[in-house]
Protein backbone atom coordinates (compact mmCIF):
# COMPACT_ATOMS: atom_id res chain seq x y z
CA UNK A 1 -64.70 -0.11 -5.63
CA UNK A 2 -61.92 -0.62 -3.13
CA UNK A 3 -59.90 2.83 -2.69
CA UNK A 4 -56.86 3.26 -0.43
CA UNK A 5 -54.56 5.68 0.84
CA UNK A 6 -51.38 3.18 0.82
CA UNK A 7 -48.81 4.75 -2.27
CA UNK A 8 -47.08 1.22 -2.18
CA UNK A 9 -44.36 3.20 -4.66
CA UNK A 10 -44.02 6.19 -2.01
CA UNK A 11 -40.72 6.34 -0.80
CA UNK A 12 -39.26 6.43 3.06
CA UNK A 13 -37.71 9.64 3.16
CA UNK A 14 -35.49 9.04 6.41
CA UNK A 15 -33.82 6.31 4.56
CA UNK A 16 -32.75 8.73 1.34
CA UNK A 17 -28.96 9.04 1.66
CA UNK A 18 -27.88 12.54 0.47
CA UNK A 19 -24.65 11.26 -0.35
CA UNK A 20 -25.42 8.15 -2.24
CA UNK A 21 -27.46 10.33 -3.99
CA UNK A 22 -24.95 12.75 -5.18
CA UNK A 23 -22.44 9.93 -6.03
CA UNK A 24 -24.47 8.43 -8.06
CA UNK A 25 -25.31 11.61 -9.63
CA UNK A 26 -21.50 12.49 -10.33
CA UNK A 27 -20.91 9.01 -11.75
CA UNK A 28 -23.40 9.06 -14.35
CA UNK A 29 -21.81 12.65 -15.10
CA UNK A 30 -18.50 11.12 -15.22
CA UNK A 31 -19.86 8.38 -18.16
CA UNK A 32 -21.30 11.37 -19.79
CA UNK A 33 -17.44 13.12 -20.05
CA UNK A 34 -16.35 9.57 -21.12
CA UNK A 35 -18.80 8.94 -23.86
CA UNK A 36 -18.95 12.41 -25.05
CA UNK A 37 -14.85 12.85 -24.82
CA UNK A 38 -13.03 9.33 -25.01
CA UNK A 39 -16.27 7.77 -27.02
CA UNK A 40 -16.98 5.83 -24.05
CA UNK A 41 -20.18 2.82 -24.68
CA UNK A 42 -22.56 0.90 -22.60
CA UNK A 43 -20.58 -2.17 -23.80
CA UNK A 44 -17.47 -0.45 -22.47
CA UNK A 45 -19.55 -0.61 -19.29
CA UNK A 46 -20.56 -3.66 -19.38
CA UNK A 47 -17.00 -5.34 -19.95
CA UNK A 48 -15.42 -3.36 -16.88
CA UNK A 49 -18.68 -5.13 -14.90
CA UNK A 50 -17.62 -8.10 -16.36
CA UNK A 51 -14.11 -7.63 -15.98
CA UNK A 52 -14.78 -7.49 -12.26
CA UNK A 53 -17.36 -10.03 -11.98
CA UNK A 54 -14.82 -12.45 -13.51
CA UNK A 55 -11.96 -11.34 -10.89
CA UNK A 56 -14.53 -11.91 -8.31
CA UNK A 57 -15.37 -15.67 -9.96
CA UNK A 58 -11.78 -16.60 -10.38
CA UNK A 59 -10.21 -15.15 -7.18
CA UNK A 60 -13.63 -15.23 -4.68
CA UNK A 61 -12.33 -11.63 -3.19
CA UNK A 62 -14.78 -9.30 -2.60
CA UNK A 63 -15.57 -6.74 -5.28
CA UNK A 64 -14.79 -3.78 -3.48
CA UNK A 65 -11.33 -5.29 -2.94
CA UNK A 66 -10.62 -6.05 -6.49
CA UNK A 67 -11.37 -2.43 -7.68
CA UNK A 68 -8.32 -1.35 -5.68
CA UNK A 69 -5.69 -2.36 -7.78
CA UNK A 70 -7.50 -1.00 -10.86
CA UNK A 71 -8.49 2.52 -9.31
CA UNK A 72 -6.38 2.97 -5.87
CA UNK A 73 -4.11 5.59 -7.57
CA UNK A 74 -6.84 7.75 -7.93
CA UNK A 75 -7.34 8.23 -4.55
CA UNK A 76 -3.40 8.79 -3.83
CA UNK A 77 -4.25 11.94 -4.26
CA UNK A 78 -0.57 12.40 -5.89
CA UNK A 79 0.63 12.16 -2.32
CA UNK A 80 4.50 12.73 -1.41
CA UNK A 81 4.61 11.56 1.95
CA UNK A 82 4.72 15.10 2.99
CA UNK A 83 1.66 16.36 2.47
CA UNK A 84 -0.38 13.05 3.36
CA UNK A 85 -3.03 12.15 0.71
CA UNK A 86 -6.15 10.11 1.70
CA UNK A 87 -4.43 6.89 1.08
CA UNK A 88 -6.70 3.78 1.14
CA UNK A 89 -5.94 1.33 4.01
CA UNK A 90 -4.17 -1.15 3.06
CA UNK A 91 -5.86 -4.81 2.98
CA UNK A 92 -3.01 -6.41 4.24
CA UNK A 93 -2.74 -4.47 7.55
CA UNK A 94 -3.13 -7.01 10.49
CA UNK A 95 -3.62 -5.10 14.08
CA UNK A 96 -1.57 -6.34 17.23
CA UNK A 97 1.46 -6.76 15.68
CA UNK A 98 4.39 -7.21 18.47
CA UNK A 99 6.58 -4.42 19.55
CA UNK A 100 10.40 -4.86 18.80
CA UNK A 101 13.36 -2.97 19.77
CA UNK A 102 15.14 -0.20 18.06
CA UNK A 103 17.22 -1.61 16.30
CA UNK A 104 15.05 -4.42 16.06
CA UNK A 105 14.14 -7.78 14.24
CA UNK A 106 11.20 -8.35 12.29
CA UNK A 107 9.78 -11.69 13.96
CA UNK A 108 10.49 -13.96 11.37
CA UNK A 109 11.13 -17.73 11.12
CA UNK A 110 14.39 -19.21 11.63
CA UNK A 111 15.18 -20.54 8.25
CA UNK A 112 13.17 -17.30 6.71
CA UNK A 113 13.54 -17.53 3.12
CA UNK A 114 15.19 -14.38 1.48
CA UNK A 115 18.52 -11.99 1.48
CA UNK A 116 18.96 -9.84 4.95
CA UNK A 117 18.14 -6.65 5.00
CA UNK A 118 19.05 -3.93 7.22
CA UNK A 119 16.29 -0.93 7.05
CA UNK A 120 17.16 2.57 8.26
CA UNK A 121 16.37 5.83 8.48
CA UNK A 122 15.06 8.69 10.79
CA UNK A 123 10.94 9.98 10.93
CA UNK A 124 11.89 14.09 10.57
CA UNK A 125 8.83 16.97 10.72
CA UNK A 126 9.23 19.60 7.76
CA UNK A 127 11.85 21.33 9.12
CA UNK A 128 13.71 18.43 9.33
CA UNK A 129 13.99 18.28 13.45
CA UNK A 130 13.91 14.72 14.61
CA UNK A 131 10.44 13.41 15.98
CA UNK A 132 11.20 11.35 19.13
CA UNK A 133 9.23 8.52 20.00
CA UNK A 134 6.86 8.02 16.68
CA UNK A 135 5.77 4.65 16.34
CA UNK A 136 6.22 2.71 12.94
CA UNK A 137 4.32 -0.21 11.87
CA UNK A 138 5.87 -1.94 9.52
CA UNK A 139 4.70 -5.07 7.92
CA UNK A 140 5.31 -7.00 4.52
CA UNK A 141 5.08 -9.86 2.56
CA UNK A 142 7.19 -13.08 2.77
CA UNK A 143 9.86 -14.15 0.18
CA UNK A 144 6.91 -15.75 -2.07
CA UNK A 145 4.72 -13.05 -1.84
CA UNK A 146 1.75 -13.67 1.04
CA UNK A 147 0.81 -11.77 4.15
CA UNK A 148 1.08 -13.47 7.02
CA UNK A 149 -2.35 -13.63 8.92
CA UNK A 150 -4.03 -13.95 5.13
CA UNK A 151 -3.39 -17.76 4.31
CA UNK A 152 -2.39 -20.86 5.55
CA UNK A 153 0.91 -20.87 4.11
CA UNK A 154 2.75 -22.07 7.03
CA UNK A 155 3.70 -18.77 8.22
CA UNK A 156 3.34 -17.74 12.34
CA UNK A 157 1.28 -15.20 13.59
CA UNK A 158 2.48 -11.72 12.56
CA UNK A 159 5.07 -13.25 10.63
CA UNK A 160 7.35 -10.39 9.39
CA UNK A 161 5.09 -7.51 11.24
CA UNK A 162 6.38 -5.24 14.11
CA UNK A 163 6.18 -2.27 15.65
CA UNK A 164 9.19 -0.26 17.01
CA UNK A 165 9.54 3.53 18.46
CA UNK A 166 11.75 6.33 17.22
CA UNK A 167 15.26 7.16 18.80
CA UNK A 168 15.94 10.70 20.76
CA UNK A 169 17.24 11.83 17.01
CA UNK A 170 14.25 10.24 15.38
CA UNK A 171 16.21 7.12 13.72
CA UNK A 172 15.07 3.96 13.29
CA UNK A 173 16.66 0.36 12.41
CA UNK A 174 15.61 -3.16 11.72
CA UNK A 175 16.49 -6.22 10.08
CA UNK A 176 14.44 -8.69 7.72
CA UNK A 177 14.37 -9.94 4.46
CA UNK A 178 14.61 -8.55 1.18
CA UNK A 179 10.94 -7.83 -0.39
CA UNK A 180 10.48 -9.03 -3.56
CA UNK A 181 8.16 -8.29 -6.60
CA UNK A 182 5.00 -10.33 -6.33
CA UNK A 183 1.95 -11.63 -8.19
CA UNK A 184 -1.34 -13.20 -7.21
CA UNK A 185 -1.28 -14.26 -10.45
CA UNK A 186 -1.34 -17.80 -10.45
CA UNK A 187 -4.52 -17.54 -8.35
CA UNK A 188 -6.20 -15.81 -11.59
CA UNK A 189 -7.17 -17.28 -15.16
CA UNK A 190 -5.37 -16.26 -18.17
CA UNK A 191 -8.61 -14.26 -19.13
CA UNK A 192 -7.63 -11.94 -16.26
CA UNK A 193 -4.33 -11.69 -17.18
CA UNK A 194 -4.69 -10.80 -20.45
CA UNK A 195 -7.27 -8.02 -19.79
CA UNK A 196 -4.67 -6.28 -17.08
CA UNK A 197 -1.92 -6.76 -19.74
CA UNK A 198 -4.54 -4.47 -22.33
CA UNK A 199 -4.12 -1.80 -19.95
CA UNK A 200 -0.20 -1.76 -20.28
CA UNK A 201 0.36 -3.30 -16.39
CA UNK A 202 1.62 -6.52 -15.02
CA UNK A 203 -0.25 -8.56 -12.09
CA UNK A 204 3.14 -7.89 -10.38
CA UNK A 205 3.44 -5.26 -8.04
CA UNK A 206 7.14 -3.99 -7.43
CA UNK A 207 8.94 -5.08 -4.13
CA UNK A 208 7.99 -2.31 -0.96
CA UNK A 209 7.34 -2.28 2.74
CA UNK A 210 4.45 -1.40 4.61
CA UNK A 211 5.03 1.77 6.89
CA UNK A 212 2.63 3.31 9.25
CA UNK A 213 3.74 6.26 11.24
CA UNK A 214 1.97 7.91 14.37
CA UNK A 215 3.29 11.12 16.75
CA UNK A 216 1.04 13.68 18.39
CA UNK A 217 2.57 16.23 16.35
CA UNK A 218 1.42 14.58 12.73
CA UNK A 219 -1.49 15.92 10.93
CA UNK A 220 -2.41 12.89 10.00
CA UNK A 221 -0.68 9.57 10.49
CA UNK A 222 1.56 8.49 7.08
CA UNK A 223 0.42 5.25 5.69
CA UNK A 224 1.97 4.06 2.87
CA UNK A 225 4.38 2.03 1.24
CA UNK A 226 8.38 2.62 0.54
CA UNK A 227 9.95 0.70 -2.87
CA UNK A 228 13.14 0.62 -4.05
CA UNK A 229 14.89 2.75 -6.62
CA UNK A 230 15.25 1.16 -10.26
CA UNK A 231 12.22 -1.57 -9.57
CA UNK A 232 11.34 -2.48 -13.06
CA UNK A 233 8.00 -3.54 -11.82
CA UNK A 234 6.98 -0.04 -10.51
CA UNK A 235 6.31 1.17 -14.30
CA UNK A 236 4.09 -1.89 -14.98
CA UNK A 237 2.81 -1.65 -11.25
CA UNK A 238 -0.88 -3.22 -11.46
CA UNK A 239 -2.21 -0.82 -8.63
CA UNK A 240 -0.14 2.04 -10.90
CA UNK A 241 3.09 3.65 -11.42
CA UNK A 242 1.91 6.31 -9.45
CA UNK A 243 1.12 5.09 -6.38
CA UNK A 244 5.38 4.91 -5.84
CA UNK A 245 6.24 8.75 -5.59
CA UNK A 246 9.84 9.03 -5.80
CA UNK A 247 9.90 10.23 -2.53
CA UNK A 248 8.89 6.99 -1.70
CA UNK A 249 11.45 5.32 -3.50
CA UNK A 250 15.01 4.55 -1.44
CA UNK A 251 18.20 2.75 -2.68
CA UNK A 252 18.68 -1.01 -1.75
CA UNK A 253 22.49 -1.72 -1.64
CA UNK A 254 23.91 -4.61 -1.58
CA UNK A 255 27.00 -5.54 0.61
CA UNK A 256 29.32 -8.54 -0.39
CA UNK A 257 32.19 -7.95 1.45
CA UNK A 258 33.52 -10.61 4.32
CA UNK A 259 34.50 -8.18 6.41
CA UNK A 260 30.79 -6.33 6.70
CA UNK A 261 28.87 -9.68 6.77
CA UNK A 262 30.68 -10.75 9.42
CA UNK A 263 30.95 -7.63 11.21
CA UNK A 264 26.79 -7.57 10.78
CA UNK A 265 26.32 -10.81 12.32
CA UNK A 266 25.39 -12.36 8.80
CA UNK A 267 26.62 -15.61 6.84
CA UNK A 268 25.67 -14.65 3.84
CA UNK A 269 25.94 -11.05 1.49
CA UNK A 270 23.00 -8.53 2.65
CA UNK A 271 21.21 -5.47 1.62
CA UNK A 272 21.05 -1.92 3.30
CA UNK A 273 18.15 0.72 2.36
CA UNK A 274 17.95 4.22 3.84
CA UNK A 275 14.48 5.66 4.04
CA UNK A 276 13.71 9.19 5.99
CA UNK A 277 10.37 9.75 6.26
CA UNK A 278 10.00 13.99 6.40
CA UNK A 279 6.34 14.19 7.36
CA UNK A 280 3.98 17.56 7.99
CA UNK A 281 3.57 18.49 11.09
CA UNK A 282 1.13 21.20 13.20
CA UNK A 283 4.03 24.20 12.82
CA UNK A 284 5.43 22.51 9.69
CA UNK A 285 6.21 24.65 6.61
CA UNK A 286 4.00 24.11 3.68
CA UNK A 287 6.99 22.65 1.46
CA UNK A 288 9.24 20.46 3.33
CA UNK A 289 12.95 21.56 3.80
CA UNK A 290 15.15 19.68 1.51
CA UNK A 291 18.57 18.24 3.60
């Protein structure tokens, strides 16, 4: 008889991760709540696997990425843009973007599809003082709906991405186009579509801009998104209504008049939206100071 001290089921405990562990722990915990209070099934289970296995099949984005629509608002954290939840990073975020002036262009094509639109607004700390110099990072998507830097849609290099600093009072000013509700629907099957629509949202997500703001004197730096006041999309939002805060929501204005077009170096009617962004600071209160 051959005997042996090999345990060829033993396990390597330097490569046990604690937290892995406990995650998978809590899950399973979680499906418990679900089955015992919402009458939750293993088939249940098995179509959300599915559901995402079929997004990954139709779309050929990872499947981490594809949970984020589904399950970002989660992880808002029911943030205000005050107190800074632990927003995910956006997938669209593109380093190196080019600094412009203040006020500034967004680089952008000549001929850039869309209506002009002037963005403005100061970065304030809770007591609403100015913070000087913060950087913004502002990016978004073109007129149909892509990310420069993600396909080859004809677009240039940080296409509609810049970077400018804060003012002495805090303000800040640029121009671009309007943002405009998109969809990567027509990338997905109808299957896909369908199964969003059973959850009550759209593949749309409602018209915003990408913001990132850094200052020494920030907590944390605010990343997030600003959308417009009224969006009929944001209730159907596929990443969820949540995610746009109505302090997070500004008003886009439109402005017809000769006599402003003109005077704003436009041929055509343009939009304004006012933003401030009142963000926590070190020696900020723990409720920001309304205006």
């Amino acid at each position: 008889m051959t005997t042996t001290t090999d345990a060829p089921w033993a396990i390597d405990q330097t490569r046990i991760n604690p937290r892995a562990v406990r995650l998978t722990e809590a899950f399973k915990d979680a499906l418990a709540r679900l089955r015992d209070e919402h009458g939750f099934t293993f088939d249940d289970l098995r179509v959300v696997g599915s559901l995402l296995e079929h997004l990954h099949d139709t779309s050929g984005l990872p499947l981490a990425m594809l949970a984020v629509p589904l399950f970002s608002e989660v992880f808002q954290g029911g943030g205000d843009g005050y107190t800074i939840s632990e927003e995910l990073d956006s997938p669209t975020y593109v380093p190196g973007s080019p600094m412009i002036g203040n006020p500034g262009v967004l680089p952008m094509r000549p001929d850039e599809p869309g209506v002009p639109l002037i963005a403005s607004g100061r970065v304030l700390d809770g007591h609403r003082r100015p913070l000087a110099g913060a950087e913004l990072v502002i990016y978004q998507a073109s007129n149909d709906g892509v990310y420069s830097g993600f396909l080859d849609d004809g677009q240039p290099e940080h296409n509609l991405r810049g970077r400018l600093l804060t003012d002495a009072e805090g303000r800040y000013s640029f121009t671009t186009i309007t943002p405009v509700p998109y969809s990567d629907a027509r990338d997905l099957s109808a299957e896909v579509v369908a199964a969003v629509a059973a959850l009550g949202r759209s593949l749309y997500r409602p018209a915003h801009i990408h913001y990132e703001v850094h200052h020494p004197d920030l907590l944390k730096p605010f990343r997030g998104e600003v959308y417009f006041a009224g969006d009929p999309v944001i209730p159907l939002d596929v990443a969820g209504p949540k995610v746009a805060a109505p302090s997070l929501q500004a008003d886009l204005v439109r402005r017809d008049d000769p006599e402003d077009i003109a005077a704003h170096g436009f041929e055509v009617p343009f939009n304004t939206v006012v933003h401030d962004f009142v963000l926590k600071t070190r020696t900020s209160p723990e409720t920001a100071r309304s205006a």
